[in-house]
PDB file of N, CA and C in Angstrom:
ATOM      1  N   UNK A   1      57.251  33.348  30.926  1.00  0.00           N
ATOM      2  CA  UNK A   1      57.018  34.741  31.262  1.00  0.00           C
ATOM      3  C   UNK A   1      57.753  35.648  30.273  1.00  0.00           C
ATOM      4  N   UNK A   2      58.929  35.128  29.680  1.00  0.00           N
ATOM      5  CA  UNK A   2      59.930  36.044  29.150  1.00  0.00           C
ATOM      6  C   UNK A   2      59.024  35.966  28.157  1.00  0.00           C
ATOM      7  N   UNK A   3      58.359  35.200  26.962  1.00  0.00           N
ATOM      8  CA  UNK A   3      57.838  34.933  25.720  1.00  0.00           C
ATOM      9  C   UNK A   3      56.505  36.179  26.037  1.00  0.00           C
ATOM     10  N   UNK A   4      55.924  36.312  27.169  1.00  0.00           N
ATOM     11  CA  UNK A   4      54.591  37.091  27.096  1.00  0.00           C
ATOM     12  C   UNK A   4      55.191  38.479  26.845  1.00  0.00           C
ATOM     13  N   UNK A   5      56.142  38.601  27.752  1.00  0.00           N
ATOM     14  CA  UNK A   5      56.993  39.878  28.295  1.00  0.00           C
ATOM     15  C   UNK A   5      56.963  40.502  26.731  1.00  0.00           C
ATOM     16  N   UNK A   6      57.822  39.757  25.806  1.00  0.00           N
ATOM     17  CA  UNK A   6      58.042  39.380  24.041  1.00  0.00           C
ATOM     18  C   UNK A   6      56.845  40.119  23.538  1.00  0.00           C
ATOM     19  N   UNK A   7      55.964  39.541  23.437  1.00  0.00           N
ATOM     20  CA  UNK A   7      54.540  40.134  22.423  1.00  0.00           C
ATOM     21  C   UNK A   7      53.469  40.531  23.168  1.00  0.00           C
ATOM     22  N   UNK A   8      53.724  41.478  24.529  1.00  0.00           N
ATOM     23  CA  UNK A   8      52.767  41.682  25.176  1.00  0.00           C
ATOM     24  C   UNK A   8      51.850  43.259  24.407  1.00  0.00           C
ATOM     25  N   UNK A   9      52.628  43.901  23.909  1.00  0.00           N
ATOM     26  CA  UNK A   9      52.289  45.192  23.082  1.00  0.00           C
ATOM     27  C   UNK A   9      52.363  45.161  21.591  1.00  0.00           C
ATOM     28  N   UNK A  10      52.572  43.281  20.826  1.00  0.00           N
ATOM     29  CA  UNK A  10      52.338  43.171  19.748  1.00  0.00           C
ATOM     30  C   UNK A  10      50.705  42.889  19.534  1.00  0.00           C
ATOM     31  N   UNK A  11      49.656  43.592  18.680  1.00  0.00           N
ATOM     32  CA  UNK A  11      49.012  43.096  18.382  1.00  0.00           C
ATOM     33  C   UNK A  11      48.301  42.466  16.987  1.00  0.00           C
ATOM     34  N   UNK A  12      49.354  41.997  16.693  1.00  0.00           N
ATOM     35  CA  UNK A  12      49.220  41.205  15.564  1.00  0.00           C
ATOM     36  C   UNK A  12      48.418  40.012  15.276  1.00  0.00           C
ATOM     37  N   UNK A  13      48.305  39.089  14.497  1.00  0.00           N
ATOM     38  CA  UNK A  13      47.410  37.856  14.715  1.00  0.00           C
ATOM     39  C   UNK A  13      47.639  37.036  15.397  1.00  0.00           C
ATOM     40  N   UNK A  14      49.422  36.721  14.978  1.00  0.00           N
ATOM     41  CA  UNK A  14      50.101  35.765  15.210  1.00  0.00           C
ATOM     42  C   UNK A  14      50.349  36.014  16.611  1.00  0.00           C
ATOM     43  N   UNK A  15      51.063  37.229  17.238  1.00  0.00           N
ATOM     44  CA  UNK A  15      51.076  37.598  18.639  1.00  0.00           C
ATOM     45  C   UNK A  15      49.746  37.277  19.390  1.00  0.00           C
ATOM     46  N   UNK A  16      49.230  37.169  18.939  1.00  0.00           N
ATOM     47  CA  UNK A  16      47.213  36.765  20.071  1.00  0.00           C
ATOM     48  C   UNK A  16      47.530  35.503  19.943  1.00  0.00           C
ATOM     49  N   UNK A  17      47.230  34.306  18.897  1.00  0.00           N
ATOM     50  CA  UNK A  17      47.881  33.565  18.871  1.00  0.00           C
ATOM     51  C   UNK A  17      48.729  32.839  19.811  1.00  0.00           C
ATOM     52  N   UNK A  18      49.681  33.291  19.539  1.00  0.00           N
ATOM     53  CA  UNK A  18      51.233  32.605  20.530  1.00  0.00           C
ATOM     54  C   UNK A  18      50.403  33.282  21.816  1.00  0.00           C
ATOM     55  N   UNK A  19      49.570  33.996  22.198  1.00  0.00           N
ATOM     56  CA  UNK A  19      49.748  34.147  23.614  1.00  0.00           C
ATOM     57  C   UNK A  19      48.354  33.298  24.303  1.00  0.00           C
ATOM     58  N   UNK A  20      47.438  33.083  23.175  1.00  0.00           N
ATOM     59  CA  UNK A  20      46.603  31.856  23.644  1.00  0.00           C
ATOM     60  C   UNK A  20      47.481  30.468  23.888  1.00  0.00           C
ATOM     61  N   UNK A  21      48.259  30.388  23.078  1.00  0.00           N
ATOM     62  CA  UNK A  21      49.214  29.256  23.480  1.00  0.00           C
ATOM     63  C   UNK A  21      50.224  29.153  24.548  1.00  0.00           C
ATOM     64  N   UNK A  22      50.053  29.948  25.276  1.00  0.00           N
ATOM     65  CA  UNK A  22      51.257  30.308  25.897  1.00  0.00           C
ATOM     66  C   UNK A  22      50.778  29.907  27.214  1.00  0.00           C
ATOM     67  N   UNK A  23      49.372  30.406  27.230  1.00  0.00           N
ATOM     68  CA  UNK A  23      48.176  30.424  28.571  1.00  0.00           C
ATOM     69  C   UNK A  23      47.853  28.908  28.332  1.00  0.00           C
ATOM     70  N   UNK A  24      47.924  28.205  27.156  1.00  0.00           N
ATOM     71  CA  UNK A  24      47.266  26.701  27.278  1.00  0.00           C
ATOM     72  C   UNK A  24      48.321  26.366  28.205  1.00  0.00           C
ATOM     73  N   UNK A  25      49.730  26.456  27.370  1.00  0.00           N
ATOM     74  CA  UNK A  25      51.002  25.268  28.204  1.00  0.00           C
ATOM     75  C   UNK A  25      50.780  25.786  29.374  1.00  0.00           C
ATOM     76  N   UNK A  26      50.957  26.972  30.104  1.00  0.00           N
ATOM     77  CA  UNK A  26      50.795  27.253  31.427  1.00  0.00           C
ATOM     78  C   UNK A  26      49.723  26.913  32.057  1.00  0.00           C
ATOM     79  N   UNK A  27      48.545  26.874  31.881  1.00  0.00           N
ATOM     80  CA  UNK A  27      47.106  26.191  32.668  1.00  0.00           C
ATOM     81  C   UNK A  27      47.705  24.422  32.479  1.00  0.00           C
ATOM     82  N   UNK A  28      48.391  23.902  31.810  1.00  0.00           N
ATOM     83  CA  UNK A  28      48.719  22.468  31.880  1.00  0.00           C
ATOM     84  C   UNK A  28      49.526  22.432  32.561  1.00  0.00           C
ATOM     85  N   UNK A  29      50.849  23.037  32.356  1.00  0.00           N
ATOM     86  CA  UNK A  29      52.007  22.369  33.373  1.00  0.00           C
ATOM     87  C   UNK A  29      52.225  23.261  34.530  1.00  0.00           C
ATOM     88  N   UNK A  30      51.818  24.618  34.769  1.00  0.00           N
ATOM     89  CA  UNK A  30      52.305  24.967  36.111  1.00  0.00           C
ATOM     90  C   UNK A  30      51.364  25.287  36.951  1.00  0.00           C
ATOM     91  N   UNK A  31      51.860  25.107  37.985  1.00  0.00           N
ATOM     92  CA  UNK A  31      51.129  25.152  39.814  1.00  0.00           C
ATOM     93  C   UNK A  31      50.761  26.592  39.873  1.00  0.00           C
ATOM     94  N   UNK A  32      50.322  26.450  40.937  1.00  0.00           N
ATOM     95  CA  UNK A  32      49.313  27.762  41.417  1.00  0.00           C
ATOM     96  C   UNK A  32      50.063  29.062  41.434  1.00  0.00           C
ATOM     97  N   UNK A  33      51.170  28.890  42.092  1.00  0.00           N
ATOM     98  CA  UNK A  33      52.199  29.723  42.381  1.00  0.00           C
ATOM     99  C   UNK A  33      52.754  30.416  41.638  1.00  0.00           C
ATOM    100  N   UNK A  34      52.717  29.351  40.503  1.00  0.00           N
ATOM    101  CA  UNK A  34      53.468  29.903  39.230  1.00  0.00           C
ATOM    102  C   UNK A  34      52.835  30.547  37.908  1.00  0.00           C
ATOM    103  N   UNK A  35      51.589  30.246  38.203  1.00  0.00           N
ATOM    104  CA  UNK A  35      50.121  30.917  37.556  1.00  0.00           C
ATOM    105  C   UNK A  35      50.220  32.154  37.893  1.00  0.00           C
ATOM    106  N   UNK A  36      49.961  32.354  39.499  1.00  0.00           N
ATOM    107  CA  UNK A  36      49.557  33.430  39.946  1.00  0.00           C
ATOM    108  C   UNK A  36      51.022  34.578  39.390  1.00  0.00           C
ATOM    109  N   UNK A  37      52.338  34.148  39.391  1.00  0.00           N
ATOM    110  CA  UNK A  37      53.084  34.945  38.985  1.00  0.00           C
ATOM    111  C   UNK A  37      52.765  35.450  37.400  1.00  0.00           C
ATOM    112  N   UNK A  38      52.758  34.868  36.122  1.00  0.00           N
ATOM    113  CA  UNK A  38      52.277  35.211  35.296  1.00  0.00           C
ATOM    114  C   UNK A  38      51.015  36.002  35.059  1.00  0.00           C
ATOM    115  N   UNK A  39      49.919  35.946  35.935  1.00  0.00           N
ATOM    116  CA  UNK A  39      48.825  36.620  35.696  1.00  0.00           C
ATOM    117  C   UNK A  39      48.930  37.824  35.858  1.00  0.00           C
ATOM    118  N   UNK A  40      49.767  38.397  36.264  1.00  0.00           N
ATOM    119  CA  UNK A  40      50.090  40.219  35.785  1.00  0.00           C
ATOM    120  C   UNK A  40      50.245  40.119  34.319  1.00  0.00           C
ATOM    121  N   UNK A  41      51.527  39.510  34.153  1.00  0.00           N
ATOM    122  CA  UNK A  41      52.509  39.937  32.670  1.00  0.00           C
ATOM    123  C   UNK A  41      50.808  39.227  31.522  1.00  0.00           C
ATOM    124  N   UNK A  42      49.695  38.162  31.917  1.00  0.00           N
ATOM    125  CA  UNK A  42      48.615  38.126  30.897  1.00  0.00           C
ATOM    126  C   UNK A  42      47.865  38.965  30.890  1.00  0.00           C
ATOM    127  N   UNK A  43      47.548  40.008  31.987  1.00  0.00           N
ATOM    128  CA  UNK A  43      46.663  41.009  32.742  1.00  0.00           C
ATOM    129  C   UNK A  43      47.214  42.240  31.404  1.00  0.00           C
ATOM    130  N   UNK A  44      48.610  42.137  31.115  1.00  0.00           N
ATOM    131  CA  UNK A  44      48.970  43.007  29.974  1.00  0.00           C
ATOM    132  C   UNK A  44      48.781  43.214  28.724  1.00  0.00           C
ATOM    133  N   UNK A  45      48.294  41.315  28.171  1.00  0.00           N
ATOM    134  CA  UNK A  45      48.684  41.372  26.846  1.00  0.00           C
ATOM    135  C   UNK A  45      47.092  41.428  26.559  1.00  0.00           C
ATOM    136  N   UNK A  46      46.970  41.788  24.952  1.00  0.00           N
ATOM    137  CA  UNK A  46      45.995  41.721  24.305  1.00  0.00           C
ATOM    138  C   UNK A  46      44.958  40.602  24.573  1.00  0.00           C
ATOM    139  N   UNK A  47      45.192  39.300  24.654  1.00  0.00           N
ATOM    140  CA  UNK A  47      44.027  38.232  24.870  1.00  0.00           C
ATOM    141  C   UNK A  47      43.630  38.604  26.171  1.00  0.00           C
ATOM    142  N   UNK A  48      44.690  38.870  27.330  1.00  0.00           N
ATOM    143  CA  UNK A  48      44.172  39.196  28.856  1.00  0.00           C
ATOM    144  C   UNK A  48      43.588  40.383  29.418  1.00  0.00           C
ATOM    145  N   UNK A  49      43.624  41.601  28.249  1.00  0.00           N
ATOM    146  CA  UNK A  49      42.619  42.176  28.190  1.00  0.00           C
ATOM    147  C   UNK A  49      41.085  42.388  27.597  1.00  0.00           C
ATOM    148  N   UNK A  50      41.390  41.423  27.228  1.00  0.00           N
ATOM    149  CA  UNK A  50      40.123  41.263  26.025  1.00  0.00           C
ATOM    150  C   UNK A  50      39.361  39.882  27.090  1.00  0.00           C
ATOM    151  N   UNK A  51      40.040  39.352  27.937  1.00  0.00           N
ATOM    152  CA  UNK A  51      39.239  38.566  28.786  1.00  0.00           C
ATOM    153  C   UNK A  51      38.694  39.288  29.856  1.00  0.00           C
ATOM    154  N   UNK A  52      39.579  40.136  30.422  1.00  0.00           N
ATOM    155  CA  UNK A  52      39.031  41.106  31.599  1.00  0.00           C
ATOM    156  C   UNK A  52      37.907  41.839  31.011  1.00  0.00           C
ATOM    157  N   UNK A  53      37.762  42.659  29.668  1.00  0.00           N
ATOM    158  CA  UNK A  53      36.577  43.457  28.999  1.00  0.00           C
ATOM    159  C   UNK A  53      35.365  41.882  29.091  1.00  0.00           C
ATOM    160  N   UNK A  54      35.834  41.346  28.604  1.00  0.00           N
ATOM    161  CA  UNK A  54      34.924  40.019  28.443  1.00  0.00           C
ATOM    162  C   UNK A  54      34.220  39.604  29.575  1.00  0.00           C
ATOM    163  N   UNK A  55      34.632  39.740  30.831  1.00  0.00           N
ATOM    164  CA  UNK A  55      34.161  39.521  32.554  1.00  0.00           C
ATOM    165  C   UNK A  55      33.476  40.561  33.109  1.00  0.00           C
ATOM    166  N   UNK A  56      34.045  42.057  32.530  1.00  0.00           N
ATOM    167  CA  UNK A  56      33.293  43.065  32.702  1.00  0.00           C
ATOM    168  C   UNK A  56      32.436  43.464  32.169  1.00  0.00           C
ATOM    169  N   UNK A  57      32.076  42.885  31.024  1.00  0.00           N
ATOM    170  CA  UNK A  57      30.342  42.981  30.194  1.00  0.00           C
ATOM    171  C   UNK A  57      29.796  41.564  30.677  1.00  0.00           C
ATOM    172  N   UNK A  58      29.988  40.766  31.001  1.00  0.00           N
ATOM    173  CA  UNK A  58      29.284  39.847  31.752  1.00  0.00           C
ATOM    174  C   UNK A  58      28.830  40.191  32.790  1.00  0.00           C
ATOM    175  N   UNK A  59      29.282  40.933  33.456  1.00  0.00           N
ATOM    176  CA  UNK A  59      28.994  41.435  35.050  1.00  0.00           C
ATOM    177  C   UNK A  59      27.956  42.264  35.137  1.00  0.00           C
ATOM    178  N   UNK A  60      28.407  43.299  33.683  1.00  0.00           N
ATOM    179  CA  UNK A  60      26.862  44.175  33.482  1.00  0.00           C
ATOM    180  C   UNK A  60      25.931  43.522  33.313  1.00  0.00           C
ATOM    181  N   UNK A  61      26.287  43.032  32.063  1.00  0.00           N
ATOM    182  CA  UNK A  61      24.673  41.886  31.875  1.00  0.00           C
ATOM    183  C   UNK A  61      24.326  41.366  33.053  1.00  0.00           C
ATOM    184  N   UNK A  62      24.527  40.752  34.016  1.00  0.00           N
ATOM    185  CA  UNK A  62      24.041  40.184  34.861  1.00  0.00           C
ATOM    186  C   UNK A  62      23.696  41.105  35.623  1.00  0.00           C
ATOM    187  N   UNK A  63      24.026  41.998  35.924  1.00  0.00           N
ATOM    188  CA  UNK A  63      23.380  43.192  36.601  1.00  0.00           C
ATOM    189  C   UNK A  63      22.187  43.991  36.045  1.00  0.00           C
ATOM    190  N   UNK A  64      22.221  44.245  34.868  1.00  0.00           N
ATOM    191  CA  UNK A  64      20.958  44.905  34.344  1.00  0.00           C
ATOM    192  C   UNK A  64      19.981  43.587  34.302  1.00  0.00           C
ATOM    193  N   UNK A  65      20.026  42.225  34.907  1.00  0.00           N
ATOM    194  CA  UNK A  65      19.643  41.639  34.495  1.00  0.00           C
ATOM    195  C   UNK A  65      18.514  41.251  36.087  1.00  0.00           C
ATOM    196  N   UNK A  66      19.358  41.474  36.657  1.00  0.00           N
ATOM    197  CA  UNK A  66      19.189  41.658  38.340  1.00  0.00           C
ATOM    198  C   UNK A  66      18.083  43.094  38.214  1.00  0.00           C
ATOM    199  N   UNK A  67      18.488  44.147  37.916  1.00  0.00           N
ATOM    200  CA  UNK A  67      17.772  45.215  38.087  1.00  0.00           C
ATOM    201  C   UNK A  67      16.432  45.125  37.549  1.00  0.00           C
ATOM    202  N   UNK A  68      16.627  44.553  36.588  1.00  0.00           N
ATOM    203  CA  UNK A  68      15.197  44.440  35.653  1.00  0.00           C
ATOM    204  C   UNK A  68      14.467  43.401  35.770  1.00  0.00           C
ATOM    205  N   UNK A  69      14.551  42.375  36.545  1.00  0.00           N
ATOM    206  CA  UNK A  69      13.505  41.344  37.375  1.00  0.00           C
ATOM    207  C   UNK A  69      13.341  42.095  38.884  1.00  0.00           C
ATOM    208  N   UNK A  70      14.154  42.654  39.662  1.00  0.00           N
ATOM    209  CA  UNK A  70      13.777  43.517  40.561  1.00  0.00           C
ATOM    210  C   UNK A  70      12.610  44.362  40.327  1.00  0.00           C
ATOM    211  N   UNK A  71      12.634  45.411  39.212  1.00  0.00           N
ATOM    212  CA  UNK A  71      11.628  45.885  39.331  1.00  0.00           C
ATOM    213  C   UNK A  71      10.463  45.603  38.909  1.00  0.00           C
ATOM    214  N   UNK A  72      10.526  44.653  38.048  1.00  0.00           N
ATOM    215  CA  UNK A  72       8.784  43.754  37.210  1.00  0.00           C
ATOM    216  C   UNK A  72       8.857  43.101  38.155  1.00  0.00           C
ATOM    217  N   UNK A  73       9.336  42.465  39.620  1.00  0.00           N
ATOM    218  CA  UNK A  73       8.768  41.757  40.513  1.00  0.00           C
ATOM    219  C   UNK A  73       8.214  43.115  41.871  1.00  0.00           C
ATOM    220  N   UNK A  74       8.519  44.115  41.516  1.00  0.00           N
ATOM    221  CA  UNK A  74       8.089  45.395  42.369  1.00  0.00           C
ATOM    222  C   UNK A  74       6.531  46.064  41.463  1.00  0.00           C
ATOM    223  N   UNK A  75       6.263  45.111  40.266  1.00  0.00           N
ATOM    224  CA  UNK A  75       5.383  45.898  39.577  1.00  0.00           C
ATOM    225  C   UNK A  75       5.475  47.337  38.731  1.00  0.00           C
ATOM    226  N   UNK A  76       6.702  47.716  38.762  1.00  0.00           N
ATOM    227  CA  UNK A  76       6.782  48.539  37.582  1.00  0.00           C
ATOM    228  C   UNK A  76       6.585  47.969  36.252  1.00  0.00           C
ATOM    229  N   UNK A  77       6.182  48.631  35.251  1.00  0.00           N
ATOM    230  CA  UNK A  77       6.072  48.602  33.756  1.00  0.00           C
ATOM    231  C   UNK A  77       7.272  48.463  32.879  1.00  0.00           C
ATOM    232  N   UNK A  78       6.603  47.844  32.173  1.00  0.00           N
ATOM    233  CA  UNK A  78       8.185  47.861  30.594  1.00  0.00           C
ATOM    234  C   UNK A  78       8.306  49.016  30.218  1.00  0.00           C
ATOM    235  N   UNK A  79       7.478  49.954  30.111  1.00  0.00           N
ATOM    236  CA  UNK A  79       7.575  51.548  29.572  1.00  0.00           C
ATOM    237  C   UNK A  79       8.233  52.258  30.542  1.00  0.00           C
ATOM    238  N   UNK A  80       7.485  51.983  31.919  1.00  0.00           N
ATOM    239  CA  UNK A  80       8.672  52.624  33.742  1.00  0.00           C
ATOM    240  C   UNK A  80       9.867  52.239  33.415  1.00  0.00           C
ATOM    241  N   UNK A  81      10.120  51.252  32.910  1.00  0.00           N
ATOM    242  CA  UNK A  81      11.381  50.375  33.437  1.00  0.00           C
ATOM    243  C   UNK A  81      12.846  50.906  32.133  1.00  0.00           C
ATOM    244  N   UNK A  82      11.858  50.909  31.249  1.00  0.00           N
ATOM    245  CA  UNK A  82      12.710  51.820  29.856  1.00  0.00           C
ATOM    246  C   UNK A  82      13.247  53.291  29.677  1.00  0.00           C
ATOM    247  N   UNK A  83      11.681  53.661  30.444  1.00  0.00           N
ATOM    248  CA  UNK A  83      12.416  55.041  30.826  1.00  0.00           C
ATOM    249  C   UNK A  83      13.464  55.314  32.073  1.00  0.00           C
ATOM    250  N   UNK A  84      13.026  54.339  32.752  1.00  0.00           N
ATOM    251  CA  UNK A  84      14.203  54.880  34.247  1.00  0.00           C
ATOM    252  C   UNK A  84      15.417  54.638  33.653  1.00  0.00           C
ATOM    253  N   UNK A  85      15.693  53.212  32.887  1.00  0.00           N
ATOM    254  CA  UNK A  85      17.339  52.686  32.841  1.00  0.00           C
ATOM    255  C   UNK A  85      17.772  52.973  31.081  1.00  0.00           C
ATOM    256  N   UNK A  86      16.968  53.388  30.370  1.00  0.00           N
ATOM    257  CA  UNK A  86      17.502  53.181  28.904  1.00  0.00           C
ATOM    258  C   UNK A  86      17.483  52.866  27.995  1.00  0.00           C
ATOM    259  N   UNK A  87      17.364  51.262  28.829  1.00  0.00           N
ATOM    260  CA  UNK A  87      17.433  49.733  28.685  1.00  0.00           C
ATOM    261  C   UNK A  87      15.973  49.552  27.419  1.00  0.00           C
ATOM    262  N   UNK A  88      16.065  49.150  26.139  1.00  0.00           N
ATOM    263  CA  UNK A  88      14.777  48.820  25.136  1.00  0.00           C
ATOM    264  C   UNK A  88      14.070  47.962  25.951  1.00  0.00           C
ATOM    265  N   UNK A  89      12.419  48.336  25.443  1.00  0.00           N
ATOM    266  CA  UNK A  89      11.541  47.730  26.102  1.00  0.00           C
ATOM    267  C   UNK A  89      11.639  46.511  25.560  1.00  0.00           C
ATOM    268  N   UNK A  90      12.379  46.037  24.641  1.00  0.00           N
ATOM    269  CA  UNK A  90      12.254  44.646  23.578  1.00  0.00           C
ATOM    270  C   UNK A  90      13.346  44.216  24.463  1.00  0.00           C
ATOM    271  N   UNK A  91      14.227  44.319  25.041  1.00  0.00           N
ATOM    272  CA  UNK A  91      15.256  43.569  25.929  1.00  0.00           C
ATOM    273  C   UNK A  91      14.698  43.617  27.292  1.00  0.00           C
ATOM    274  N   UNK A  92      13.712  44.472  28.012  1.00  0.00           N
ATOM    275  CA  UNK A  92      13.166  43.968  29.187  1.00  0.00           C
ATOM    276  C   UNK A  92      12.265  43.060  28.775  1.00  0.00           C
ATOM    277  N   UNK A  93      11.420  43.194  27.974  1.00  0.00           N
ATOM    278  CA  UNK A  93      11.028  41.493  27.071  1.00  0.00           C
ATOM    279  C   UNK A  93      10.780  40.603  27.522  1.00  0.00           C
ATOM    280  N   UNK A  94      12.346  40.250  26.861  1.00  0.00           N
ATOM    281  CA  UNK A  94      12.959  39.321  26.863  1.00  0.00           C
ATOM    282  C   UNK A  94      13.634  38.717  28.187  1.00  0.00           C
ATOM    283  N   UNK A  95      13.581  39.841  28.859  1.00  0.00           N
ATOM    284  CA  UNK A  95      14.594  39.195  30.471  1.00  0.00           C
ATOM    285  C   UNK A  95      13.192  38.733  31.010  1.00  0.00           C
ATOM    286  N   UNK A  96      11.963  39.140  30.908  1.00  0.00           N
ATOM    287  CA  UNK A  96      11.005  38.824  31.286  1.00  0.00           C
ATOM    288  C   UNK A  96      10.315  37.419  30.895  1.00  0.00           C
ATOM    289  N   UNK A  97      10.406  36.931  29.580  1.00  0.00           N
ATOM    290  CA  UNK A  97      10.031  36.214  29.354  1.00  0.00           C
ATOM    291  C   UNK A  97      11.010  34.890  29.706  1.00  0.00           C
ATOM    292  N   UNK A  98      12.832  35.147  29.850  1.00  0.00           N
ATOM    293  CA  UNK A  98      13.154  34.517  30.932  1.00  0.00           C
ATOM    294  C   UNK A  98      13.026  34.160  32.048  1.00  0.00           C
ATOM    295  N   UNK A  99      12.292  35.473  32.487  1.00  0.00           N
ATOM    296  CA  UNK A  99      12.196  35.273  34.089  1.00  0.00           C
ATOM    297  C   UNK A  99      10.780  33.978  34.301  1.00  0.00           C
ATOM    298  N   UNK A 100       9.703  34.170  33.221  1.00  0.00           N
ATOM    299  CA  UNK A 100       8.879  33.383  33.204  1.00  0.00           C
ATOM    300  C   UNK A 100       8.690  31.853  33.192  1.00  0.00           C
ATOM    301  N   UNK A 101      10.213  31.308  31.988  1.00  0.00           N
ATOM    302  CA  UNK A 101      10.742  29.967  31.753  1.00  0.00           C
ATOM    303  C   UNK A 101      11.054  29.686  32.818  1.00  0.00           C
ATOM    304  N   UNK A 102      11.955  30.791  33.895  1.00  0.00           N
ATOM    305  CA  UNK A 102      12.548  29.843  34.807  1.00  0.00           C
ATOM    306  C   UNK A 102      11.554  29.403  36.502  1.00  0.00           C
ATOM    307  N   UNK A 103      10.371  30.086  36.518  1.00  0.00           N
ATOM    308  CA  UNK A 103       9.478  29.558  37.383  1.00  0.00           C
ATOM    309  C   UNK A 103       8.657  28.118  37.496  1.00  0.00           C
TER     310      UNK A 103
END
């Protein structure tokens, strides 16, 4: 904990680095308990924010991803569907032509 505490506001190479390493030894040798105490002081540093941004564009994606088979299974259009959300008609597409593989 003291070592994260160390380079939690360095963002250097080497500081990302040492703090991916830091998260290996800890996912190997300590218990739950002792995880869960560290996961603030990683919640701080540069890699543990860059994982939280990383979970939170996953979440979108999967959500615009949800929205946009919702409505081509309601029968709206790729042109409806572009104009309501934003979203390029070349990326409803594509969620579409997923949605097709996976039937």
């Amino acid at each position: 904990m003291k070592s994260l505490l160390l380079i939690k506001d360095d963002t250097s190479e080497i500081a990302g680095k040492t703090s991916a390493l830091i998260y290996t030894l800890a996912e190997k040798f300590l218990d739950g308990n002792e995880l869960t105490d560290i996961k603030e002081v990683f919640r701080m540093t540069r890699l543990g924010q860059m994982l939280v941004n990383d979970g939170i564009e996953e979440g979108r994606k999967e959500e615009v991803y949800r929205l946009i088979t919702f409505m081509l299974k309601k029968g709206k259009t790729i042109s409806d569907i572009a104009a309501d959300t934003d979203i390029s008609e070349d990326e409803i597409r594509k969620i579409q032509r997923s949605m097709q593989k996976s039937k």
